[in-house]
C-alpha atoms as a PDB file:
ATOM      1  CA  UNK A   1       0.000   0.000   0.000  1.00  0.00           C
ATOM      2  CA  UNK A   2       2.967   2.336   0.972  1.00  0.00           C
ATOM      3  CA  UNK A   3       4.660   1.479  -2.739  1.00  0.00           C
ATOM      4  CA  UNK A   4       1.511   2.285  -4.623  1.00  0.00           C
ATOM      5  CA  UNK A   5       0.782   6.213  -2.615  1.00  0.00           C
ATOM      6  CA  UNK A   6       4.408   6.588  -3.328  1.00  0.00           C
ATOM      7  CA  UNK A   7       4.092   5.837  -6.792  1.00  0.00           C
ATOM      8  CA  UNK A   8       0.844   7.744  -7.202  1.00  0.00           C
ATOM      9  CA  UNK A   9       2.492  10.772  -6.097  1.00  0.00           C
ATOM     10  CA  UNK A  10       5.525  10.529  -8.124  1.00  0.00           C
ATOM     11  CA  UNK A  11       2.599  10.182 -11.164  1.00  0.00           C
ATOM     12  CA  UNK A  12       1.098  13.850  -9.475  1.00  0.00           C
ATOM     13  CA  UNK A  13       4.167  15.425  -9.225  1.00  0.00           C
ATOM     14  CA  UNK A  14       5.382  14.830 -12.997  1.00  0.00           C
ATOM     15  CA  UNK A  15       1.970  15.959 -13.950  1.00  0.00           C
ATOM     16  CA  UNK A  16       1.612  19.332 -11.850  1.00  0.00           C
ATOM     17  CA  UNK A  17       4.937  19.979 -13.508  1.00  0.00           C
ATOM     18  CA  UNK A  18       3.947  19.192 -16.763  1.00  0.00           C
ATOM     19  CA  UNK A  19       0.675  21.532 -16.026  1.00  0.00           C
ATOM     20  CA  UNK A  20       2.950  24.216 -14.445  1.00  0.00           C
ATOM     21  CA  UNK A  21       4.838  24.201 -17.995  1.00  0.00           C
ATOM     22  CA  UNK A  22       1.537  24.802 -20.308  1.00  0.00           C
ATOM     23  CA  UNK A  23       0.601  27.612 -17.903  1.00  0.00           C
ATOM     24  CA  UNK A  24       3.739  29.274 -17.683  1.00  0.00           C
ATOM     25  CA  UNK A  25       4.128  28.844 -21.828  1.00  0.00           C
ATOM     26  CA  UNK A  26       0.663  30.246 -21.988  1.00  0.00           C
ATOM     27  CA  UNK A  27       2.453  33.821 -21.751  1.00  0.00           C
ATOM     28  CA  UNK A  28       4.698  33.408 -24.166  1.00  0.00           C
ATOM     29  CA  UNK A  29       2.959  31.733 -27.151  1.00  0.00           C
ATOM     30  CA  UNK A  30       1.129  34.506 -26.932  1.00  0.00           C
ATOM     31  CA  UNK A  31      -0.074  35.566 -31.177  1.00  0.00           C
ATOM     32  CA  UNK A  32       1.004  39.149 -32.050  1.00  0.00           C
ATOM     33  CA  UNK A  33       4.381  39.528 -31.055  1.00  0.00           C
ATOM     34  CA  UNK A  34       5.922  41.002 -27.878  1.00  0.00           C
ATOM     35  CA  UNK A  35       3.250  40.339 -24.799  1.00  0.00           C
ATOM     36  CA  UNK A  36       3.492  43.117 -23.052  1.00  0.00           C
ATOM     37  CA  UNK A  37       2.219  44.841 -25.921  1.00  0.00           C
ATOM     38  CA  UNK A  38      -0.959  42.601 -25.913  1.00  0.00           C
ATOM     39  CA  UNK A  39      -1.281  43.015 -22.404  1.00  0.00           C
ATOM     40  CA  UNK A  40      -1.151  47.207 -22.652  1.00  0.00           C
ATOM     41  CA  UNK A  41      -2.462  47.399 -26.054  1.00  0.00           C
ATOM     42  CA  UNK A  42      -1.453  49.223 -29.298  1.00  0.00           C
ATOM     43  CA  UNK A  43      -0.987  52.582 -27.794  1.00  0.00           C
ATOM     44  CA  UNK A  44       1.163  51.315 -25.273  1.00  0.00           C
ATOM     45  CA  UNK A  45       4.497  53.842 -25.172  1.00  0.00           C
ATOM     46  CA  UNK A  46       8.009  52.394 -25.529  1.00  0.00           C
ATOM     47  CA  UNK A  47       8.520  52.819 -21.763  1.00  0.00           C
ATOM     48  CA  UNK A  48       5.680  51.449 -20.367  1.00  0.00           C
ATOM     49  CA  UNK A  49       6.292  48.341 -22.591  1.00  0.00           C
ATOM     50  CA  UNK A  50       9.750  48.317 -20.948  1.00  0.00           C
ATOM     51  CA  UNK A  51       8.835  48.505 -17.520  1.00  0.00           C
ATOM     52  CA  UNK A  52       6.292  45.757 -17.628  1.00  0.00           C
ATOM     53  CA  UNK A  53       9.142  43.423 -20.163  1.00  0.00           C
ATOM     54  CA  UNK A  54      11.419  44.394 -16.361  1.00  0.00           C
ATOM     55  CA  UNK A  55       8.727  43.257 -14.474  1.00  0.00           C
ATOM     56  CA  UNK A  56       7.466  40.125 -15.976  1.00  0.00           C
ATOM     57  CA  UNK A  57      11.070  39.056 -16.887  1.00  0.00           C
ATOM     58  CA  UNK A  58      10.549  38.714 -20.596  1.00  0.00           C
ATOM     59  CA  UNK A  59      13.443  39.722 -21.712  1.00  0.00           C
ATOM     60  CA  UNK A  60      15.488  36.749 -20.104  1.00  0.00           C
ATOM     61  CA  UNK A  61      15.632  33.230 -21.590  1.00  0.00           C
ATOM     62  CA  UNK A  62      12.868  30.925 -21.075  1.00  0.00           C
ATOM     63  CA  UNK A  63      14.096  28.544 -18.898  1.00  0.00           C
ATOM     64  CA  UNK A  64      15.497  31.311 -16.760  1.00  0.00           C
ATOM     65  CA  UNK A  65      11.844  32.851 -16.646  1.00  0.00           C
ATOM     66  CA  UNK A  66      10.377  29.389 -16.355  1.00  0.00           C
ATOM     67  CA  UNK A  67      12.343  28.294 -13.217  1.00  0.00           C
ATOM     68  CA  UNK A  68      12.074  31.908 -11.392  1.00  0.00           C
ATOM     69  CA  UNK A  69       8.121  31.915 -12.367  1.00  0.00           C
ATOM     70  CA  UNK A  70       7.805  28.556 -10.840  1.00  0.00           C
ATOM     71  CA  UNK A  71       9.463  29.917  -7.604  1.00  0.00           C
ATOM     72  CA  UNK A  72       7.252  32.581  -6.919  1.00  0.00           C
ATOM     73  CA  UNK A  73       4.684  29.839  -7.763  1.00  0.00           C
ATOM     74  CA  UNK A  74       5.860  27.641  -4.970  1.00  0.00           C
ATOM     75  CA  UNK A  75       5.900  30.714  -2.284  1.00  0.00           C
ATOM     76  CA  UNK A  76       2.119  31.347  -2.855  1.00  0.00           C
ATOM     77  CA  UNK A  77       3.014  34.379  -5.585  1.00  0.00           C
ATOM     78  CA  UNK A  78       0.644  34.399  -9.107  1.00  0.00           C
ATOM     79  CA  UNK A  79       2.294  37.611 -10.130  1.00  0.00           C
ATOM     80  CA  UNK A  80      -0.141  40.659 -10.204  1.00  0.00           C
ATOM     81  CA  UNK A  81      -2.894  41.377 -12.113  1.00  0.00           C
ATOM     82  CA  UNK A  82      -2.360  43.492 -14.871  1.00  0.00           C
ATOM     83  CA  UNK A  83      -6.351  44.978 -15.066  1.00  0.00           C
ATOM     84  CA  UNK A  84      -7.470  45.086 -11.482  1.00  0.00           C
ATOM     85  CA  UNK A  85      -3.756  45.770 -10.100  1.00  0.00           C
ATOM     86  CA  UNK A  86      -4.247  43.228  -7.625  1.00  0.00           C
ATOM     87  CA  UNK A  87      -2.373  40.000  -6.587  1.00  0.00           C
ATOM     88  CA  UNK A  88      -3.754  37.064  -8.572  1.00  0.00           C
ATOM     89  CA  UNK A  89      -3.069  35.089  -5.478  1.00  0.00           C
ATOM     90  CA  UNK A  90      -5.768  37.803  -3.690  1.00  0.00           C
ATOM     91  CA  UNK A  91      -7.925  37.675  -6.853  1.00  0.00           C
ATOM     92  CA  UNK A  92      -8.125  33.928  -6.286  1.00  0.00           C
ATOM     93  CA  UNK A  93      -8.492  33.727  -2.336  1.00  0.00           C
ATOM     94  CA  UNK A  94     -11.785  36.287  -3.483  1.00  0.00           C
ATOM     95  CA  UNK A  95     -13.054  34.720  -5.935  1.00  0.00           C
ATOM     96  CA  UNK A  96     -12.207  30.821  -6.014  1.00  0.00           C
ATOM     97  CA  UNK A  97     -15.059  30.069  -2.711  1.00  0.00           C
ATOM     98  CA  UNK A  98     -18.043  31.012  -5.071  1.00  0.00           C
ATOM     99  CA  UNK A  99     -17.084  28.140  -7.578  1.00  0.00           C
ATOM    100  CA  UNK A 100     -16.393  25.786  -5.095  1.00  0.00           C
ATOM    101  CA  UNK A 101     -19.011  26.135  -3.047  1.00  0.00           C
ATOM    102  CA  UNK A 102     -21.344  25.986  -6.172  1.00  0.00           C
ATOM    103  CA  UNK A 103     -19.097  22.598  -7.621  1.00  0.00           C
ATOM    104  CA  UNK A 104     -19.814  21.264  -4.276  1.00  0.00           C
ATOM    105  CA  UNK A 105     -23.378  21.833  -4.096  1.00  0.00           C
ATOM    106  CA  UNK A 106     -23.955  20.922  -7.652  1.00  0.00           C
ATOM    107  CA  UNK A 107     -22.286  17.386  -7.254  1.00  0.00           C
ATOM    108  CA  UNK A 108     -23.968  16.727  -3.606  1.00  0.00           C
ATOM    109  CA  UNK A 109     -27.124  17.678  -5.005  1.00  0.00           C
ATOM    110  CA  UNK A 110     -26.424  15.574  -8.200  1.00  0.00           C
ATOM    111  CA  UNK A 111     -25.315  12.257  -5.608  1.00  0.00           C
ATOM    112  CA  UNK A 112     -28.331  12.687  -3.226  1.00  0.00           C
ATOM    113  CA  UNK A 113     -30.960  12.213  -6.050  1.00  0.00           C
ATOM    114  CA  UNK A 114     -28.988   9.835  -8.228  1.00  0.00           C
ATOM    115  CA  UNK A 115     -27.886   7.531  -6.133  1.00  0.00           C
ATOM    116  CA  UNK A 116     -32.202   6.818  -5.453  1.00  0.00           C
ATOM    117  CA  UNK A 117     -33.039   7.238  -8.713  1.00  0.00           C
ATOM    118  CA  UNK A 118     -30.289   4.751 -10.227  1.00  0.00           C
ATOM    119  CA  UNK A 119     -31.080   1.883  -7.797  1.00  0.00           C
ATOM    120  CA  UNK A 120     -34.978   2.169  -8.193  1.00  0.00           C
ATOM    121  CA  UNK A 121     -34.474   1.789 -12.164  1.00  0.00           C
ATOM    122  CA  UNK A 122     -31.914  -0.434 -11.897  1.00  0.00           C
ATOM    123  CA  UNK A 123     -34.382  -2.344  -9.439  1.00  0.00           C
ATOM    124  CA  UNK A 124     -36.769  -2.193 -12.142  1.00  0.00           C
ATOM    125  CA  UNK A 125     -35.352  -2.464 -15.192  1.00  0.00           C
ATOM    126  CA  UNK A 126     -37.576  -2.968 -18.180  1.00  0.00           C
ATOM    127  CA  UNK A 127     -40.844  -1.487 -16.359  1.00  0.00           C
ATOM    128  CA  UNK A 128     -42.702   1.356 -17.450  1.00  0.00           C
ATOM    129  CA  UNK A 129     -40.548   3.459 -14.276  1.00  0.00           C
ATOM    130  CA  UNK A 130     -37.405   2.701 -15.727  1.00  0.00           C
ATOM    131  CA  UNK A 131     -38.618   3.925 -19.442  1.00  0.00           C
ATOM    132  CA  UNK A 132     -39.758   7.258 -17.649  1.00  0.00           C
ATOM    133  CA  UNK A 133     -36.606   7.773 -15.942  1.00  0.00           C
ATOM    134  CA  UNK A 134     -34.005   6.620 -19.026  1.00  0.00           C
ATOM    135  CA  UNK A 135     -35.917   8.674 -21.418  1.00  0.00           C
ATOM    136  CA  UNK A 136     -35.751  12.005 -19.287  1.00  0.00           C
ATOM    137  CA  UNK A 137     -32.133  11.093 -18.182  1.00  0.00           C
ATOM    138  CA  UNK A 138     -31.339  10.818 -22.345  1.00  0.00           C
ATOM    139  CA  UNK A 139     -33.446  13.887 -22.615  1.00  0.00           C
ATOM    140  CA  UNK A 140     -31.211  16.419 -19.748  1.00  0.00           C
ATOM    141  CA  UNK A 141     -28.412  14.515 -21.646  1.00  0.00           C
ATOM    142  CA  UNK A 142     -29.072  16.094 -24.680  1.00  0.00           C
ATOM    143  CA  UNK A 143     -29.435  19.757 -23.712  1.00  0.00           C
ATOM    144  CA  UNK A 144     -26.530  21.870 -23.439  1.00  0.00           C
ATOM    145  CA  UNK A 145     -25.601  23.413 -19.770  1.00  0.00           C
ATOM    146  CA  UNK A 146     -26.713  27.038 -20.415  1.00  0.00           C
ATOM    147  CA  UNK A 147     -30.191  25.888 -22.126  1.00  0.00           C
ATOM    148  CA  UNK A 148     -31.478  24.185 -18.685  1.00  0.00           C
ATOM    149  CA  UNK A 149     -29.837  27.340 -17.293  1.00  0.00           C
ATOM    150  CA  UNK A 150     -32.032  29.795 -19.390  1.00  0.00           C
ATOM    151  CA  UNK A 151     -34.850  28.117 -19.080  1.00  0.00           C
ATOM    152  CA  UNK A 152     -35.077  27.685 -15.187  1.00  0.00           C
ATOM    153  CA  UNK A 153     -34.164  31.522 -15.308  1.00  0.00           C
ATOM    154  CA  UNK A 154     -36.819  32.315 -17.427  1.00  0.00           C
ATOM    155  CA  UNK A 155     -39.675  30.082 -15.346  1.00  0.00           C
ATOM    156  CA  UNK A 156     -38.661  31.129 -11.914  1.00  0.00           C
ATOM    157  CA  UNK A 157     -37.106  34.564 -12.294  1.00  0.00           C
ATOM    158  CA  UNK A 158     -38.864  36.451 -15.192  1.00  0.00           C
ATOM    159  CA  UNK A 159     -42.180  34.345 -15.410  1.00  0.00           C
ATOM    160  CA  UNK A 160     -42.672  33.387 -11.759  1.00  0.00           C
ATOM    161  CA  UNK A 161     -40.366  36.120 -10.153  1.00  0.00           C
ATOM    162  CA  UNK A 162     -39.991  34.018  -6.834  1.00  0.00           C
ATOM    163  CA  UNK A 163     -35.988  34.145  -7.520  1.00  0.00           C
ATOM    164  CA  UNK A 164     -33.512  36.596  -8.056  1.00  0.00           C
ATOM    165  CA  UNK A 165     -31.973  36.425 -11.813  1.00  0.00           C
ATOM    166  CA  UNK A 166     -28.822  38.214 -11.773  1.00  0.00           C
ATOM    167  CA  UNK A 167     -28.597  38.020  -7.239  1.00  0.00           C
ATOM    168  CA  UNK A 168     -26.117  40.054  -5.428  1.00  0.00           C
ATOM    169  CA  UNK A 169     -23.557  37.835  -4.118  1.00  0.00           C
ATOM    170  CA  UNK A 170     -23.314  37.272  -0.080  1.00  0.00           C
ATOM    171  CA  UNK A 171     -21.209  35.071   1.133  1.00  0.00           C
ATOM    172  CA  UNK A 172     -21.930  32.221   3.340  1.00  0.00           C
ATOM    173  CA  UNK A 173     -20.565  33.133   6.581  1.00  0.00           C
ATOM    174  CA  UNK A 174     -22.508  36.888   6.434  1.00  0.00           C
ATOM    175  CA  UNK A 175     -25.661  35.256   5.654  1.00  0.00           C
ATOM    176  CA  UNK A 176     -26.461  31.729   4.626  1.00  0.00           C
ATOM    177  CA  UNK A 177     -30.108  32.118   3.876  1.00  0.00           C
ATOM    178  CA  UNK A 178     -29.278  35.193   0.727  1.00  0.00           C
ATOM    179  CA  UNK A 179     -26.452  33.042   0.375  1.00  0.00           C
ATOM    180  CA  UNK A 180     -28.150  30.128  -0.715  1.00  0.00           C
ATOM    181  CA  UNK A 181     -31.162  31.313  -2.282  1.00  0.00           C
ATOM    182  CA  UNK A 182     -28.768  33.389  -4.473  1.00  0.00           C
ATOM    183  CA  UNK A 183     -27.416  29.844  -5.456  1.00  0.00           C
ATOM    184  CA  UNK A 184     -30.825  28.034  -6.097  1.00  0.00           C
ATOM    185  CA  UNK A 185     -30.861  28.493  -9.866  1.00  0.00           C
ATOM    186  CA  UNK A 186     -27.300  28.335 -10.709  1.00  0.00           C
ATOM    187  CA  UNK A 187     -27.044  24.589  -8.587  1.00  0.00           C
ATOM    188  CA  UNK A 188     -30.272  23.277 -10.073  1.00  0.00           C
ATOM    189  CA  UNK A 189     -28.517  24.191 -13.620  1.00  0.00           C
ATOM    190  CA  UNK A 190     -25.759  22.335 -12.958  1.00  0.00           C
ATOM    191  CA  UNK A 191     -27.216  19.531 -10.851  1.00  0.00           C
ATOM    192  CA  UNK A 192     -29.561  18.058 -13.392  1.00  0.00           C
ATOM    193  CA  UNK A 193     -27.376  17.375 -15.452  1.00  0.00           C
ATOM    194  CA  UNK A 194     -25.054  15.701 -12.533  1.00  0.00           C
ATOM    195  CA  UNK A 195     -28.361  13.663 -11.801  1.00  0.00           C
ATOM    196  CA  UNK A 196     -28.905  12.591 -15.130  1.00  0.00           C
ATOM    197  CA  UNK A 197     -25.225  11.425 -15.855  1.00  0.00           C
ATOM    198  CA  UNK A 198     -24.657   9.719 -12.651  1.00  0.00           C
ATOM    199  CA  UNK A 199     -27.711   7.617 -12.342  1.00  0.00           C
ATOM    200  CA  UNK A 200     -27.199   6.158 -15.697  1.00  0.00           C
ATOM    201  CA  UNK A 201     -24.080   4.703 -15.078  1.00  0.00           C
ATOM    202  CA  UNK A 202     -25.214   3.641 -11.406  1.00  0.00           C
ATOM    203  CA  UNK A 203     -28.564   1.946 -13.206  1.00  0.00           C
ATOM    204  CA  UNK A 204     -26.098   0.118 -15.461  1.00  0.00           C
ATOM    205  CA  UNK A 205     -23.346  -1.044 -12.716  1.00  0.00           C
ATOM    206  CA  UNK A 206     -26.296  -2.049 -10.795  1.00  0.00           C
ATOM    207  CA  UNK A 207     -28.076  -4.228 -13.238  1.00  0.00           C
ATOM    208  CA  UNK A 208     -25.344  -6.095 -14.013  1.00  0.00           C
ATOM    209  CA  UNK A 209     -24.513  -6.880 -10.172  1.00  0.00           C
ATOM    210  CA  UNK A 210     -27.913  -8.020  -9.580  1.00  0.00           C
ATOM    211  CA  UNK A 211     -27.416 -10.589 -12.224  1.00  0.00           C
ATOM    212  CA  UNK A 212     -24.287 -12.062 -10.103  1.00  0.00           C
ATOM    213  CA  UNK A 213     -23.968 -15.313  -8.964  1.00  0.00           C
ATOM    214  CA  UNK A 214     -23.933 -13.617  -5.247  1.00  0.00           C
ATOM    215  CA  UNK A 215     -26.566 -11.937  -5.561  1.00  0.00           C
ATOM    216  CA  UNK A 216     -28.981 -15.133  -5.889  1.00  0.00           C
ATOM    217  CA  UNK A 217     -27.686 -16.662  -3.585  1.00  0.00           C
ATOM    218  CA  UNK A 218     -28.409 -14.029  -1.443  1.00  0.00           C
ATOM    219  CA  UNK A 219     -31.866 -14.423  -2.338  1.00  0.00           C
ATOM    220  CA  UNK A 220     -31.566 -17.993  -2.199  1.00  0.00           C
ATOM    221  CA  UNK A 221     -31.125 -17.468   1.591  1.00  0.00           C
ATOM    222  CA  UNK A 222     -34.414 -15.609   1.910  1.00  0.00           C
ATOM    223  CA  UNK A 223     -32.254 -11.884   2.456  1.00  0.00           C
ATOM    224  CA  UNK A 224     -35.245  -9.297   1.760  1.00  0.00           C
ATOM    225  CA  UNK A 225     -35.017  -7.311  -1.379  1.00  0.00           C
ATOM    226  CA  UNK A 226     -33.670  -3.696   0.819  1.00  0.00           C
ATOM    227  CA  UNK A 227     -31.292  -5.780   2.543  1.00  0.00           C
ATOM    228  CA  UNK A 228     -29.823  -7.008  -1.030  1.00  0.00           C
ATOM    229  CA  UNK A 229     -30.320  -3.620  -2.749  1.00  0.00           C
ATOM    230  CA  UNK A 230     -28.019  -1.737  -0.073  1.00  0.00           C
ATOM    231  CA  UNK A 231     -25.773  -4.368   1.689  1.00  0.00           C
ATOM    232  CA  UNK A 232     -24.960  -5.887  -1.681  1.00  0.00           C
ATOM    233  CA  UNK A 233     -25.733  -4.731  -4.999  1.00  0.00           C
ATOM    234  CA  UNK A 234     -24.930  -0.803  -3.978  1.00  0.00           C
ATOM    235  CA  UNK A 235     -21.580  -0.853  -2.724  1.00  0.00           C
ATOM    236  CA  UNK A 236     -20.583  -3.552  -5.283  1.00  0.00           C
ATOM    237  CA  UNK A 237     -21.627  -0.659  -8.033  1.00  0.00           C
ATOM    238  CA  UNK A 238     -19.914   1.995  -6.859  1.00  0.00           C
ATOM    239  CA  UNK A 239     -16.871   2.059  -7.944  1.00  0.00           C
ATOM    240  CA  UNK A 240     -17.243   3.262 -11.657  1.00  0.00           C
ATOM    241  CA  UNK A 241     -19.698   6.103 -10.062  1.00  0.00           C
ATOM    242  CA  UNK A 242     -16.855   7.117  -8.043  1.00  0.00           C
ATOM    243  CA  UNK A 243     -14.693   7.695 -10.550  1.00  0.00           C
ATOM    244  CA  UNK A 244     -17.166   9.824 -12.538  1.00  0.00           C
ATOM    245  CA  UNK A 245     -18.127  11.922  -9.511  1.00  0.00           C
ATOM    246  CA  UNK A 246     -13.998  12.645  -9.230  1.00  0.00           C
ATOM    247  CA  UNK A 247     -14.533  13.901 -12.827  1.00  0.00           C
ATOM    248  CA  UNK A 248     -17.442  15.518 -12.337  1.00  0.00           C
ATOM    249  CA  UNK A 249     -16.028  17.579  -9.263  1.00  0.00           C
ATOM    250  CA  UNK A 250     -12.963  18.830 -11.370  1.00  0.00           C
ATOM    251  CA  UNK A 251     -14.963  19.420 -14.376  1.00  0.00           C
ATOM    252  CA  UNK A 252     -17.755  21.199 -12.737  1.00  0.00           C
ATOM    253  CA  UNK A 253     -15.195  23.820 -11.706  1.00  0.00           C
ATOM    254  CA  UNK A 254     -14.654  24.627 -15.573  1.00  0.00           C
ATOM    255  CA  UNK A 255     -18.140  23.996 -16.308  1.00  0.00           C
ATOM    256  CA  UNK A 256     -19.214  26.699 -14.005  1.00  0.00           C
ATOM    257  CA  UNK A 257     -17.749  29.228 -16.511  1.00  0.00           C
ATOM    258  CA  UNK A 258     -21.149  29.401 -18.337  1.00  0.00           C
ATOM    259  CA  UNK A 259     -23.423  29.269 -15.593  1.00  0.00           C
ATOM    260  CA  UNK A 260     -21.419  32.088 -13.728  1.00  0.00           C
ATOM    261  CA  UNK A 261     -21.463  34.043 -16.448  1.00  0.00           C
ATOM    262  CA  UNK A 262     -25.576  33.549 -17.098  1.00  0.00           C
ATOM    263  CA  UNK A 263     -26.633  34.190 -13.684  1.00  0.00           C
ATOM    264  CA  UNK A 264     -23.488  36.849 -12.676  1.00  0.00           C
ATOM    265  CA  UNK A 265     -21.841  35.276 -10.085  1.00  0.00           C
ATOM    266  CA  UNK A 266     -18.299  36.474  -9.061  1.00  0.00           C
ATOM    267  CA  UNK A 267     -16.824  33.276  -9.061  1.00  0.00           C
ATOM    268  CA  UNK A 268     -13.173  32.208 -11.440  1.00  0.00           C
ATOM    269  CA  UNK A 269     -14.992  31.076 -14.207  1.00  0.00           C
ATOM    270  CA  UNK A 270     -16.496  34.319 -14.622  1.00  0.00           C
ATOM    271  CA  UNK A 271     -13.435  36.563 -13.940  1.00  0.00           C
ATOM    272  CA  UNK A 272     -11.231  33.749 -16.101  1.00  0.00           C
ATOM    273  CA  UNK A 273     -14.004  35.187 -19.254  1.00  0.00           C
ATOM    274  CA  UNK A 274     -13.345  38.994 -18.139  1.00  0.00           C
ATOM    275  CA  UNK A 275      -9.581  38.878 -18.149  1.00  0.00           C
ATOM    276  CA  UNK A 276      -9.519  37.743 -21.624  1.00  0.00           C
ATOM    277  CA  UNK A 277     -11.315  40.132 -22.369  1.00  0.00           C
ATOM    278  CA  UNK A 278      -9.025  42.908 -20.712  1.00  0.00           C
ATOM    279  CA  UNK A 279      -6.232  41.115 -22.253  1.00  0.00           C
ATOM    280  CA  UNK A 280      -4.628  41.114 -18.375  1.00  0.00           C
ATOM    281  CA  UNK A 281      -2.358  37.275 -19.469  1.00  0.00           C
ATOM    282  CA  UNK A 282      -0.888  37.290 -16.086  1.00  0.00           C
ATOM    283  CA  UNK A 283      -4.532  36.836 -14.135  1.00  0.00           C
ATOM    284  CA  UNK A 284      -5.482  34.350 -17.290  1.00  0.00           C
ATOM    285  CA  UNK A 285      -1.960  32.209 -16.292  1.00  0.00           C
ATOM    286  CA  UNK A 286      -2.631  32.245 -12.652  1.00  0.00           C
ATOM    287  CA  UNK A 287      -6.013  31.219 -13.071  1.00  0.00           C
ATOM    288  CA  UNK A 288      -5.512  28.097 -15.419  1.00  0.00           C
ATOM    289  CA  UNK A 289      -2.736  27.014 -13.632  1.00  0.00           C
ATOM    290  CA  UNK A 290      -5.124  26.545 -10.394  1.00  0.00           C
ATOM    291  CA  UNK A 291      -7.784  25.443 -12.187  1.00  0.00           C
ATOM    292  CA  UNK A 292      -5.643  22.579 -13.744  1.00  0.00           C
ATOM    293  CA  UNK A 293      -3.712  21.713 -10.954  1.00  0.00           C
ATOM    294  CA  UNK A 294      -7.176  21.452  -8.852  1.00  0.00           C
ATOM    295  CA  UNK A 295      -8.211  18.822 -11.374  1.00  0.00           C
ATOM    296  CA  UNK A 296      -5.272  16.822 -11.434  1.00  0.00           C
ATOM    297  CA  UNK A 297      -5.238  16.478  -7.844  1.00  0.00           C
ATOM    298  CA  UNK A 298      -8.760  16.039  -7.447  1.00  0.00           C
ATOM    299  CA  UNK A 299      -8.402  13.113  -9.941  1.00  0.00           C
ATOM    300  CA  UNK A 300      -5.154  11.690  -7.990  1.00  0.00           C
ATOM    301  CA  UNK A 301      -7.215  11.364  -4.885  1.00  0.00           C
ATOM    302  CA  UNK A 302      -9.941   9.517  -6.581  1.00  0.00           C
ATOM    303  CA  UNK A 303      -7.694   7.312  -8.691  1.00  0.00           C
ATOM    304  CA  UNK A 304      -6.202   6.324  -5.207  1.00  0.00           C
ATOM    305  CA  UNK A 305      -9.865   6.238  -3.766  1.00  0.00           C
ATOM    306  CA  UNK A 306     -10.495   3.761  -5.947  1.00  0.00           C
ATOM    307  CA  UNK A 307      -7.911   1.711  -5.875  1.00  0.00           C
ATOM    308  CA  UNK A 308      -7.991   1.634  -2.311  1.00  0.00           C
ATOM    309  CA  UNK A 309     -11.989   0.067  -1.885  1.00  0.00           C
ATOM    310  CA  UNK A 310     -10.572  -2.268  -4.793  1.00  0.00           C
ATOM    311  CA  UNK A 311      -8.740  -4.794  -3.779  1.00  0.00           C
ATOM    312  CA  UNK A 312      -8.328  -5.976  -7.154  1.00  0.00           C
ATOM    313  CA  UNK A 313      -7.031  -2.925  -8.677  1.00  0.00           C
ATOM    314  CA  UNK A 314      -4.436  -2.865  -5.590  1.00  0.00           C
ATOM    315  CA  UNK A 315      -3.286  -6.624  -6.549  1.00  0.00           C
ATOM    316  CA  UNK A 316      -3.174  -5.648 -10.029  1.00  0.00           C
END
C-alpha cells in the first residue's frame, strides 16, 4: 500500500509539472508579437512596454523565466494582475469560494438524487418506471448546460419572479439564507445534469450486479429485497460512479464558466471570461494554472480512492 501512494504521487508530481509548464508557456505563445504589448495594447508607449518586459522578466531566456516563475509559484506568488492591479493570489483567495461552493453543491445535489433514482431503475429495469426515468435522463443529456440554465431563469425569475436572476452575491458566513437562495438556480442548472449522468451509469453497474452469482444466492437465503439492494448490490456498483463523480467535481469547476457568467456570479470562471477580455495574461496564467492543478489532484485522490476500496485494482 505504501509502494503504490508513493508511486501515485511521483505520477502527481510529474503531472503538476507538466501543467505548471503549459501555464507558464501560456504567456509566451502569446499571437502578435511582444506580450506586453498585448497586455497594454497598441498605444502602449516604448517605456511602459519596458517597464512591464522588467517586471514580468521577458526579456530573459525561457528557462530562466520558467524556473524563477515557478518559484514565486511555490511561495504562494501568481504575479499581479495586470487589469485590477491586484495580486492574482488575492484575486483567487476572493473569488475561487463562489465556484467551489457551487461545484460542491452541484455534485452533492447531483449524488443525493442519483444515487435513489439509479437503484430504483436499476431495481426495475424494463418497467414502465425505468422507461420514464431513461428517457428524461437521455433527454437532460441532450441539452446543453446554459439551455437548462435559461430556461429555469426564465420560469422562476422572469415568469414566476420568486428568484432573483442576476442576485447580489453574499457570502456564506454573512448570511447563509441570501447566500443560498442566491445559489438556487445556478445549482439546479448544474445539478440536473449531474443527476442525469450519474444515475445512468449507477442503473447500469447495478443491473449487471444483480445478475451475479452472489446476488442469488443471497436471495436464495431468503435476504429481503432492501437488505440485497443496499448491503450488496450498492456498494458492489460503486466504484465506476466514483470515478465519474472525481470527474465531475474537477470538471464542474470549468463547467461553471457558463453558468457564472448567465446568472453573474463572481466566481473564477467568470473573472477567467473577463480577463480575456481585458487582455490582463498574467490573471489568465494564474487562473488556469489553479484550475488545472485542482483537477489533477482532485483526480489523484480519486484514482487512489479507488484503488484503495478495490482490492483488485491494488493486486493488479
Amino acid at each position: 500500500m505504501r509502494r503504490l501512494i508513493l508511486r501515485k504521487l511521483g505520477e502527481l508530481v510529474v503531472v503538476l509539472l507538466v501543467v505548471s509548464i503549459v501555464s507558464f508557456m501560456l504567456l509566451s505563445l502569446v499571437p502578435g508579437g511582444n506580450p506586453a504589448v498585448r497586455i497594454l495594447g497598441d498605444q502602449a508607449t516604448p517605456e511602459s512596454v519596458e517597464a512591464l518586459n522588467e517586471e514580468l522578466g521577458l526579456d530573459d531566456p525561457v528557462v530562466t523565466r520558467y524556473l524563477n516563475w515557478l518559484n514565486d509559484v511555490l511561495h504562494g506568488d501568481l504575479g499581479r494582475s495586470t487589469d485590477l492591479n491586484q495580486d492574482v493570489s488575492d484575486v483567487l483567495k476572493e473569488k475561487l469560494p463562489v465556484t467551489i461552493q457551487l461545484s460542491v453543491m452541484a455534485i452533492g445535489i447531483g449524488i443525493l438524487f442519483a444515487v435513489p433514482i439509479g437503484v430504483l431503475a436499476a431495481w426495475k429495469a424494463g418497467s414502465r418506471l425505468d422507461k420514464v426515468v431513461t428517457s428524461i435522463s437521455f433527454a437532460v443529456l441532450s441539452l446543453p448546460g446554459f439551455l437548462i440554465a435559461i430556461a429555469l431563469l426564465i420560469i422562476f425569475a422572469v415568469n414566476w419572479k420568486v428568484l432573483p436572476a442576476t442576485p447580489a452575491w453574499v457570502p456564506f458566513t454573512e448570511d447563509p439564507i441570501q447566500n443560498l437562495k442566491n445559489l438556487i438556480l445556478p445549482v439546479a442548472s448544474m445539478a440536473i445534469g449531474e443527476i442525469a449522468v450519474l444515475n445512468r451509469v449507477l442503473r447500469s453497474d447495478m443491473i449487471e450486479v444483480l445478475q451475479s452469482d452472489y446476488v442469488d444466492a443471497a436471495r436464495a437465503k431468503g435476504l429481503s429485497n432492501r437488505f440485497i439492494l443496499f448491503r450488496h448490490a450498492l456498494p458492489n456498483s460503486l466504484t465506476s460512479m466514483l470515478t465519474l463523480v472525481g470527474l465531475q467535481i474537477a470538471g464542474a469547476m470549468t463547467g461553471a464558466v457558463v453558468i457564472e457568467q448567465i446568472f453573474g456570479l463572481p466566481g473564477i470562471g467568470r473573472t477567467l471570461l473577463l480577463a480575456i477580455s481585458r487582455r490582463d495574461l498574467v490573471l489568465v496564467q494564474g487562473i488556469v494554472l489553479v484550475v488545472a492543478s485542482a483537477y489533477v489532484i482532485v483526480n489523484f485522490a480519486v484514482d487512489l480512492a479507488y484503488r484503495l476500496t478495490d482490492p483488485r485494482l491494488r493486486s493488479g
